[in-house]
PDB file of N, CA and C in Angstrom:
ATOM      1  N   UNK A   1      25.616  19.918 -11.706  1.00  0.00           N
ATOM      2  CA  UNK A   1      24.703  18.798 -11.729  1.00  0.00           C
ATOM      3  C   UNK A   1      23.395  19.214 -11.079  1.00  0.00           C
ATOM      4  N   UNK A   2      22.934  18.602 -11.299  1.00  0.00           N
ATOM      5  CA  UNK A   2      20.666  19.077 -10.922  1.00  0.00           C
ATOM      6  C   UNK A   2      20.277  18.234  -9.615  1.00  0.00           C
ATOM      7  N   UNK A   3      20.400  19.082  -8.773  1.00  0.00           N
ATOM      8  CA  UNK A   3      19.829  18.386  -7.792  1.00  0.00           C
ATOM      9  C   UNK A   3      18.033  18.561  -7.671  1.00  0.00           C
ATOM     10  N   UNK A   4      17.519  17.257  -7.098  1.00  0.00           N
ATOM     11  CA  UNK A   4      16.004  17.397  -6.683  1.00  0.00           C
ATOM     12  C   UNK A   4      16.234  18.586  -5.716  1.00  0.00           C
ATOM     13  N   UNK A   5      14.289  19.272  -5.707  1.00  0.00           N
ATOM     14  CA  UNK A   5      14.480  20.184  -4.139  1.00  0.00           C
ATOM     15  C   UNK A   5      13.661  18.486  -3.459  1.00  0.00           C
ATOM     16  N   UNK A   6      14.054  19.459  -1.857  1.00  0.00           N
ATOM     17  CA  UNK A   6      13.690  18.077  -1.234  1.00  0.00           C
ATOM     18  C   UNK A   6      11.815  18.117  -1.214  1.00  0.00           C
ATOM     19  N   UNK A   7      11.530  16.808  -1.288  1.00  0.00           N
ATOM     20  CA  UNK A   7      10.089  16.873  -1.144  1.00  0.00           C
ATOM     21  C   UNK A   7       9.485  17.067   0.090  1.00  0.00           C
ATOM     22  N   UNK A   8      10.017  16.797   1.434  1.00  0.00           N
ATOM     23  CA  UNK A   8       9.817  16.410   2.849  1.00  0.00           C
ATOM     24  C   UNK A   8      10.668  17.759   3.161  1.00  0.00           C
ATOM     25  N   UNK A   9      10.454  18.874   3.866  1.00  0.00           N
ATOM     26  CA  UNK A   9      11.435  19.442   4.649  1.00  0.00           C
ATOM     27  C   UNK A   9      11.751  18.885   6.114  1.00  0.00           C
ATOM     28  N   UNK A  10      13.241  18.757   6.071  1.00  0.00           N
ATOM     29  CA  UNK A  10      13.291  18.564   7.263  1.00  0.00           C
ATOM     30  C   UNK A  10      12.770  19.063   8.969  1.00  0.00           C
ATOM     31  N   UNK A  11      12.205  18.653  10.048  1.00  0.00           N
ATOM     32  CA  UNK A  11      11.738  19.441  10.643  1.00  0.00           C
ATOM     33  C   UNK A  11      13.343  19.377  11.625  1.00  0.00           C
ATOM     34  N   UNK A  12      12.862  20.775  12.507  1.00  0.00           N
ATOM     35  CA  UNK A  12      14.730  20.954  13.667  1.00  0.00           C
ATOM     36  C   UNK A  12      14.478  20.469  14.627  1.00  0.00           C
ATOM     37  N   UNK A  13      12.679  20.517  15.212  1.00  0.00           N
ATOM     38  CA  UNK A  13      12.407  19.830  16.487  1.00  0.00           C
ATOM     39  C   UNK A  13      12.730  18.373  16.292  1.00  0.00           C
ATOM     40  N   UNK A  14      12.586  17.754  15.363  1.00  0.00           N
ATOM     41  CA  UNK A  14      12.572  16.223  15.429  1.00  0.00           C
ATOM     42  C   UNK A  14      13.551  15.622  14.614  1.00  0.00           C
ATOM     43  N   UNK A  15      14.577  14.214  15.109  1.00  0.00           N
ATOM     44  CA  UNK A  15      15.654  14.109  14.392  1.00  0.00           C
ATOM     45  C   UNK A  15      14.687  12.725  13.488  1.00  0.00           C
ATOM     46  N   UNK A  16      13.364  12.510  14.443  1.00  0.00           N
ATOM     47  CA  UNK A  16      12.362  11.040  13.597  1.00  0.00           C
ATOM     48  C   UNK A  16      11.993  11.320  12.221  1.00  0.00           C
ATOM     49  N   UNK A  17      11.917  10.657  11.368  1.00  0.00           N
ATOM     50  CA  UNK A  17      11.384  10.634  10.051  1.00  0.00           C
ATOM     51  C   UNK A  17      10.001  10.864  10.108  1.00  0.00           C
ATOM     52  N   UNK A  18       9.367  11.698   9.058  1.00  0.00           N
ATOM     53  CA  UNK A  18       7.845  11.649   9.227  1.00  0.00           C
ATOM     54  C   UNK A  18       6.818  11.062   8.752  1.00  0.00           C
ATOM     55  N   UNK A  19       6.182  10.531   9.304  1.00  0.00           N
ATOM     56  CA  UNK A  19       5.328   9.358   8.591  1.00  0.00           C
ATOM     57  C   UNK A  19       4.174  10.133   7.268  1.00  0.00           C
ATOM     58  N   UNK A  20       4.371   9.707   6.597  1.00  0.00           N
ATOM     59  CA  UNK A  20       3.340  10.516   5.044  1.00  0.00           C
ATOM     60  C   UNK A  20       2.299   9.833   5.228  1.00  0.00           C
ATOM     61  N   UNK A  21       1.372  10.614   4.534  1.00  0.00           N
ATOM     62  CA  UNK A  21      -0.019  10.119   4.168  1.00  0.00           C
ATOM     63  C   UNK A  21      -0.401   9.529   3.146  1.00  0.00           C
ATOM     64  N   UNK A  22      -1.084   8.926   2.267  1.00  0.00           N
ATOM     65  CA  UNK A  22      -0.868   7.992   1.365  1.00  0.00           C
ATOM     66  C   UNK A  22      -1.208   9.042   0.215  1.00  0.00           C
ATOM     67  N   UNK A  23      -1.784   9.959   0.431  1.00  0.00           N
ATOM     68  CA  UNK A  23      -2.151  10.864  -0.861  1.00  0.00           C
ATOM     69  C   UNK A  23      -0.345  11.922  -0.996  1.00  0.00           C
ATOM     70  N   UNK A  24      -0.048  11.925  -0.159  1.00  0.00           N
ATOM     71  CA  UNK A  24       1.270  12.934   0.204  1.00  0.00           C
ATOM     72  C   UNK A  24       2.097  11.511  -0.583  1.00  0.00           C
ATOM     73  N   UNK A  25       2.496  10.701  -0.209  1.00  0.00           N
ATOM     74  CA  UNK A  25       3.209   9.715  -1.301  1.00  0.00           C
ATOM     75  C   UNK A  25       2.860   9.602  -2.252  1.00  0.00           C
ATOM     76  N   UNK A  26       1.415   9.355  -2.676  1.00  0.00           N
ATOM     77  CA  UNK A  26       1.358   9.260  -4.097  1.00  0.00           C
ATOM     78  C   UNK A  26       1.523  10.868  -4.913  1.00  0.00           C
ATOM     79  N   UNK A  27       1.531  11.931  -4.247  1.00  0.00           N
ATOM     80  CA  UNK A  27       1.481  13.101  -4.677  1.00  0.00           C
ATOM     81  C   UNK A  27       3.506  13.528  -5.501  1.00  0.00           C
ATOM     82  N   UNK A  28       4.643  12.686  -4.595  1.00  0.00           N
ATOM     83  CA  UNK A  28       5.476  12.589  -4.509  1.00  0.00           C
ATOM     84  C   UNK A  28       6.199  11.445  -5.069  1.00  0.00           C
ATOM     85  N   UNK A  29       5.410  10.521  -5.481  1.00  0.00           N
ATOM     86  CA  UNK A  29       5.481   9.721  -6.369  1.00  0.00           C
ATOM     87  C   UNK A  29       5.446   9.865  -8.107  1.00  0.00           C
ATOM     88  N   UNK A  30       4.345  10.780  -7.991  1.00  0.00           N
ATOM     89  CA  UNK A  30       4.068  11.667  -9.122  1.00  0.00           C
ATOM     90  C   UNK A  30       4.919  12.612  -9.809  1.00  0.00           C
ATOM     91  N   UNK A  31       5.735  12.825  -8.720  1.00  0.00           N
ATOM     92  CA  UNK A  31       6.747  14.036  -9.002  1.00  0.00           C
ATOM     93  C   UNK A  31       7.613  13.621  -9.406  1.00  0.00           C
ATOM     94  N   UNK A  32       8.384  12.409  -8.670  1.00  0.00           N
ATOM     95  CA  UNK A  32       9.260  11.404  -9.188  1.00  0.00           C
ATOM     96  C   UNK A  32       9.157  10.989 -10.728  1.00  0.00           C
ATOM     97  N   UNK A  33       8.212  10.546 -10.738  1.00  0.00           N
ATOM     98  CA  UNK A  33       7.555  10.306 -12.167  1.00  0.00           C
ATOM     99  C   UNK A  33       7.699  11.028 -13.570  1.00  0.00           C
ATOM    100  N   UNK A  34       7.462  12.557 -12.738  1.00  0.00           N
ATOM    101  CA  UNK A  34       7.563  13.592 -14.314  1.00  0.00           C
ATOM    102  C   UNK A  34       9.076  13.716 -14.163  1.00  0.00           C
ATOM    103  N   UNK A  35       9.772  13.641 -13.173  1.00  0.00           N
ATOM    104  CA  UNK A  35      11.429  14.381 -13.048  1.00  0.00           C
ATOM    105  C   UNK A  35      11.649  12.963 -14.062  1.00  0.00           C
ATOM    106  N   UNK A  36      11.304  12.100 -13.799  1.00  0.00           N
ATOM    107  CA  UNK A  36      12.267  10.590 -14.655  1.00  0.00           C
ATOM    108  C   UNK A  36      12.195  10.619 -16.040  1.00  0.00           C
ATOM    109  N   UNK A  37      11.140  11.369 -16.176  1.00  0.00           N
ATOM    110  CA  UNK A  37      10.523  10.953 -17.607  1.00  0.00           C
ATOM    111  C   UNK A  37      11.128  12.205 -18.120  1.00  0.00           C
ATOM    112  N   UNK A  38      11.303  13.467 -17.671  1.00  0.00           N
ATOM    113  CA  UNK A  38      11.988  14.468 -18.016  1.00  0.00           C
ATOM    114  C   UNK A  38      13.684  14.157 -18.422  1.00  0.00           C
ATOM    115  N   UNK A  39      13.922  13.512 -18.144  1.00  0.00           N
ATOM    116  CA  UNK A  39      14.828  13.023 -17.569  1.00  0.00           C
ATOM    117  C   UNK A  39      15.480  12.034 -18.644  1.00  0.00           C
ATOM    118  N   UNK A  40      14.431  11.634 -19.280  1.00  0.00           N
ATOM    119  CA  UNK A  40      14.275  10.476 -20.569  1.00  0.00           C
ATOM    120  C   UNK A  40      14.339  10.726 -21.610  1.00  0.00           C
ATOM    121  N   UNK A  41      13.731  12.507 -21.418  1.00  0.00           N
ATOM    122  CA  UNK A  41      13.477  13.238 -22.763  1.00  0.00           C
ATOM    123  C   UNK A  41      14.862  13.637 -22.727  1.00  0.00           C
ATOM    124  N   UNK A  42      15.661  14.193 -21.987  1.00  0.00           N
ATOM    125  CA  UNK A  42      16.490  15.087 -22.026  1.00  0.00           C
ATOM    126  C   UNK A  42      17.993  14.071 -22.877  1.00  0.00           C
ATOM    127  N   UNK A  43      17.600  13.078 -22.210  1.00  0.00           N
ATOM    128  CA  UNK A  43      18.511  12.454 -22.546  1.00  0.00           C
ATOM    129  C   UNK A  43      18.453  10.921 -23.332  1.00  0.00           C
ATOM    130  N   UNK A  44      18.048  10.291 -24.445  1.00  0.00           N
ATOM    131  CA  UNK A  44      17.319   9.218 -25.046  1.00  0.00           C
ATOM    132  C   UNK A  44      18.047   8.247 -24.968  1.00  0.00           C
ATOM    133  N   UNK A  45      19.419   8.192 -24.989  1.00  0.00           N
ATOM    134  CA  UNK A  45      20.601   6.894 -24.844  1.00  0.00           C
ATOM    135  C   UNK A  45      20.083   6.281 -23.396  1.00  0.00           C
ATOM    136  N   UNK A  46      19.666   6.359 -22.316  1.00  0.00           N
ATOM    137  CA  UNK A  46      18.955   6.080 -20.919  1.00  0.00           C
ATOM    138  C   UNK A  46      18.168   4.637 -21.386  1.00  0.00           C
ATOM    139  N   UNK A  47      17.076   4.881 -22.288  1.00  0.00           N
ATOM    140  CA  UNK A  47      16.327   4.011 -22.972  1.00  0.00           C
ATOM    141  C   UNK A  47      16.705   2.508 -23.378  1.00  0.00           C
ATOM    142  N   UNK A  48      17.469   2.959 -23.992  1.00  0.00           N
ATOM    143  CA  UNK A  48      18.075   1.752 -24.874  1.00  0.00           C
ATOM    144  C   UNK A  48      18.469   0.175 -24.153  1.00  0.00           C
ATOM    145  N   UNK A  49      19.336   0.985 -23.298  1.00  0.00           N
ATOM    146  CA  UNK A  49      19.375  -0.487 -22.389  1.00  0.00           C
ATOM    147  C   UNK A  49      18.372  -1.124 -21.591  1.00  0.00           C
ATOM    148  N   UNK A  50      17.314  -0.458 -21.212  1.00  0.00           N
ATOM    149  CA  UNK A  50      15.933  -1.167 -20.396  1.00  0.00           C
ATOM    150  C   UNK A  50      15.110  -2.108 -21.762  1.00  0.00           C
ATOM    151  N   UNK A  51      15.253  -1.474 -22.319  1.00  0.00           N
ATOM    152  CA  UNK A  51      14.770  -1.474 -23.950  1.00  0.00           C
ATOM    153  C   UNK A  51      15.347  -3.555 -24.500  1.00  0.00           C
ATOM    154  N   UNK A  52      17.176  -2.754 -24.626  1.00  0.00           N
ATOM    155  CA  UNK A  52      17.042  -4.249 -25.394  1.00  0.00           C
ATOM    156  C   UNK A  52      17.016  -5.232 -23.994  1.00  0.00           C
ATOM    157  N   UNK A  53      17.468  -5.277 -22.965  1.00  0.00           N
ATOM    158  CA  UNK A  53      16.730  -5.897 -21.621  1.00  0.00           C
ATOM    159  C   UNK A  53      15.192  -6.656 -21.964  1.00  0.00           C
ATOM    160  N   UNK A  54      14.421  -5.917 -22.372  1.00  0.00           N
ATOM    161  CA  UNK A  54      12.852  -6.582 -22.880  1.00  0.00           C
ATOM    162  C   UNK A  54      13.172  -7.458 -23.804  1.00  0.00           C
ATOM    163  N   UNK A  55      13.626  -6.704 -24.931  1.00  0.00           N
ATOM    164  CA  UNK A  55      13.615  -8.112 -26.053  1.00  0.00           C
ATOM    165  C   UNK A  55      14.354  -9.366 -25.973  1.00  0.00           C
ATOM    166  N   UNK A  56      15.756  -9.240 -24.915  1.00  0.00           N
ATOM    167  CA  UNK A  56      16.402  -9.886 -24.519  1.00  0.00           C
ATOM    168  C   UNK A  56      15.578 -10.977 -24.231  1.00  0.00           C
ATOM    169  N   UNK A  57      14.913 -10.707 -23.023  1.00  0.00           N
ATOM    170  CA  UNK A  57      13.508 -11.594 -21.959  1.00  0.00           C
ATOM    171  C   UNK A  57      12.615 -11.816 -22.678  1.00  0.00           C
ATOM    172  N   UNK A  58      12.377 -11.455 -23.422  1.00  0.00           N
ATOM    173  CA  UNK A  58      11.125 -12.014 -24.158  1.00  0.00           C
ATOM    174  C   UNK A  58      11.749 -13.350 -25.474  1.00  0.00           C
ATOM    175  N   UNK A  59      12.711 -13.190 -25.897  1.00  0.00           N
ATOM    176  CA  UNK A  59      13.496 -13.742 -26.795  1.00  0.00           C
ATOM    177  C   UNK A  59      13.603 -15.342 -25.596  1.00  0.00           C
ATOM    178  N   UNK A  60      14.514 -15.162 -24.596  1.00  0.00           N
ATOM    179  CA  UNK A  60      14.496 -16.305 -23.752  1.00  0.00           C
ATOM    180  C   UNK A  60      13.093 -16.720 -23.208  1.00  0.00           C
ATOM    181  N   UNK A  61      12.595 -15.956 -23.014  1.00  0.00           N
ATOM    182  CA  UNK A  61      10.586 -16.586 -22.663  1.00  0.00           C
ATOM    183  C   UNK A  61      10.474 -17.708 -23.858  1.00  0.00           C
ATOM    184  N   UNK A  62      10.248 -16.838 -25.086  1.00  0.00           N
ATOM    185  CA  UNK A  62      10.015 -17.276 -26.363  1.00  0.00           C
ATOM    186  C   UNK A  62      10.656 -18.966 -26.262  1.00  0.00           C
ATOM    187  N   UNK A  63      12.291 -18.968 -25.990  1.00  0.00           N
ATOM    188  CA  UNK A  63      12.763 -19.675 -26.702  1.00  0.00           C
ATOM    189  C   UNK A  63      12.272 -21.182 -25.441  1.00  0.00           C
ATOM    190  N   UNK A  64      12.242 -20.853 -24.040  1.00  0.00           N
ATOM    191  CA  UNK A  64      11.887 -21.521 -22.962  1.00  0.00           C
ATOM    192  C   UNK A  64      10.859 -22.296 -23.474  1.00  0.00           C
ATOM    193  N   UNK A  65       9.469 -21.410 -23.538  1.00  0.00           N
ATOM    194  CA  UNK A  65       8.372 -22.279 -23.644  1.00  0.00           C
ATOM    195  C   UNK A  65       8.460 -22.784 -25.084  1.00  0.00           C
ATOM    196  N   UNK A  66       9.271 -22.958 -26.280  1.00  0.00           N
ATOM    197  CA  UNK A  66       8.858 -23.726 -27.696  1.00  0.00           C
ATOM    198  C   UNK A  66       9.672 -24.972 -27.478  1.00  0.00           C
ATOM    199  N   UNK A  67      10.748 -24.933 -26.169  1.00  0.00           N
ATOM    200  CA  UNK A  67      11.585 -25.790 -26.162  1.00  0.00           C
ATOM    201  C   UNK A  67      10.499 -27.015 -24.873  1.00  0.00           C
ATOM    202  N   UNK A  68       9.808 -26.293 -24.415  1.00  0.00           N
ATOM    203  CA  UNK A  68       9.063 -27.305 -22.875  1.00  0.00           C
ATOM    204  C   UNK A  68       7.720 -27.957 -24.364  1.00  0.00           C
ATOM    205  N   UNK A  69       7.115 -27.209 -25.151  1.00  0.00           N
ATOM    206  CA  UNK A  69       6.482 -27.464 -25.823  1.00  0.00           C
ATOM    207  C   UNK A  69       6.840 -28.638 -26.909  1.00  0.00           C
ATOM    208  N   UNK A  70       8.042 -28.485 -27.690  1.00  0.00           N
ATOM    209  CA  UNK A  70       8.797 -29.320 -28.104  1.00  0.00           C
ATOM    210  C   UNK A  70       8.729 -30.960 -27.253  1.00  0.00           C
ATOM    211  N   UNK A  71       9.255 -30.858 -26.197  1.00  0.00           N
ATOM    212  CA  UNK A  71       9.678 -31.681 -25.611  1.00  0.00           C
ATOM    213  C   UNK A  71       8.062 -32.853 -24.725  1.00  0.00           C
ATOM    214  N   UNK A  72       7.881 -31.982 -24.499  1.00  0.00           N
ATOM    215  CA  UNK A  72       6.635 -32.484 -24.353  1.00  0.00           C
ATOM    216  C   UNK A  72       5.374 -33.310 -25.594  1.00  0.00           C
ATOM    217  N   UNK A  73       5.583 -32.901 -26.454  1.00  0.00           N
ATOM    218  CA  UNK A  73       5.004 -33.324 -27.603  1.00  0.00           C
ATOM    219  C   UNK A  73       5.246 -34.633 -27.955  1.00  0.00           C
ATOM    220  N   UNK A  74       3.310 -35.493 -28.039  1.00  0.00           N
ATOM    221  CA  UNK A  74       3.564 -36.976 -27.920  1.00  0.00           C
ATOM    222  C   UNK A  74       4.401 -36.789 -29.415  1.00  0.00           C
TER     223      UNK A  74
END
């Protein structure tokens, strides 16, 4: 299995977490980003369920507001 390398090395002097800089997070954020999407490619069945999830929600949006619209109507 594929492990990430770590982004943060641990330091030995300190057992505290280290506080990042906002460009160092977004830099690591970024990274996150291409590994996921790599990640998407590699594998396309991943998709599908976020996927019908949307149309799902949008289908109940849809059906919510024609029914408040409906109802409301002198």
């Amino acid at each position: 299995m594929w492990t990430p390398t770590p982004t943060v090395p641990s330091a030995p002097y300190s057992s505290a977490p280290r506080k990042l800089g906002f460009l160092q997070r977004l830099r690591i954020g970024w990274q996150l980003t291409k590994v996921s999407l790599g990640v998407l490619r590699q594998e396309k069945g991943l998709i599908l369920l976020p996927f019908l999830s949307l149309l799902i929600t949008g289908a109940v949006w849809i059906l919510f507001f024609i029914t408040i619209f409906l109802l409301t109507a002198p």
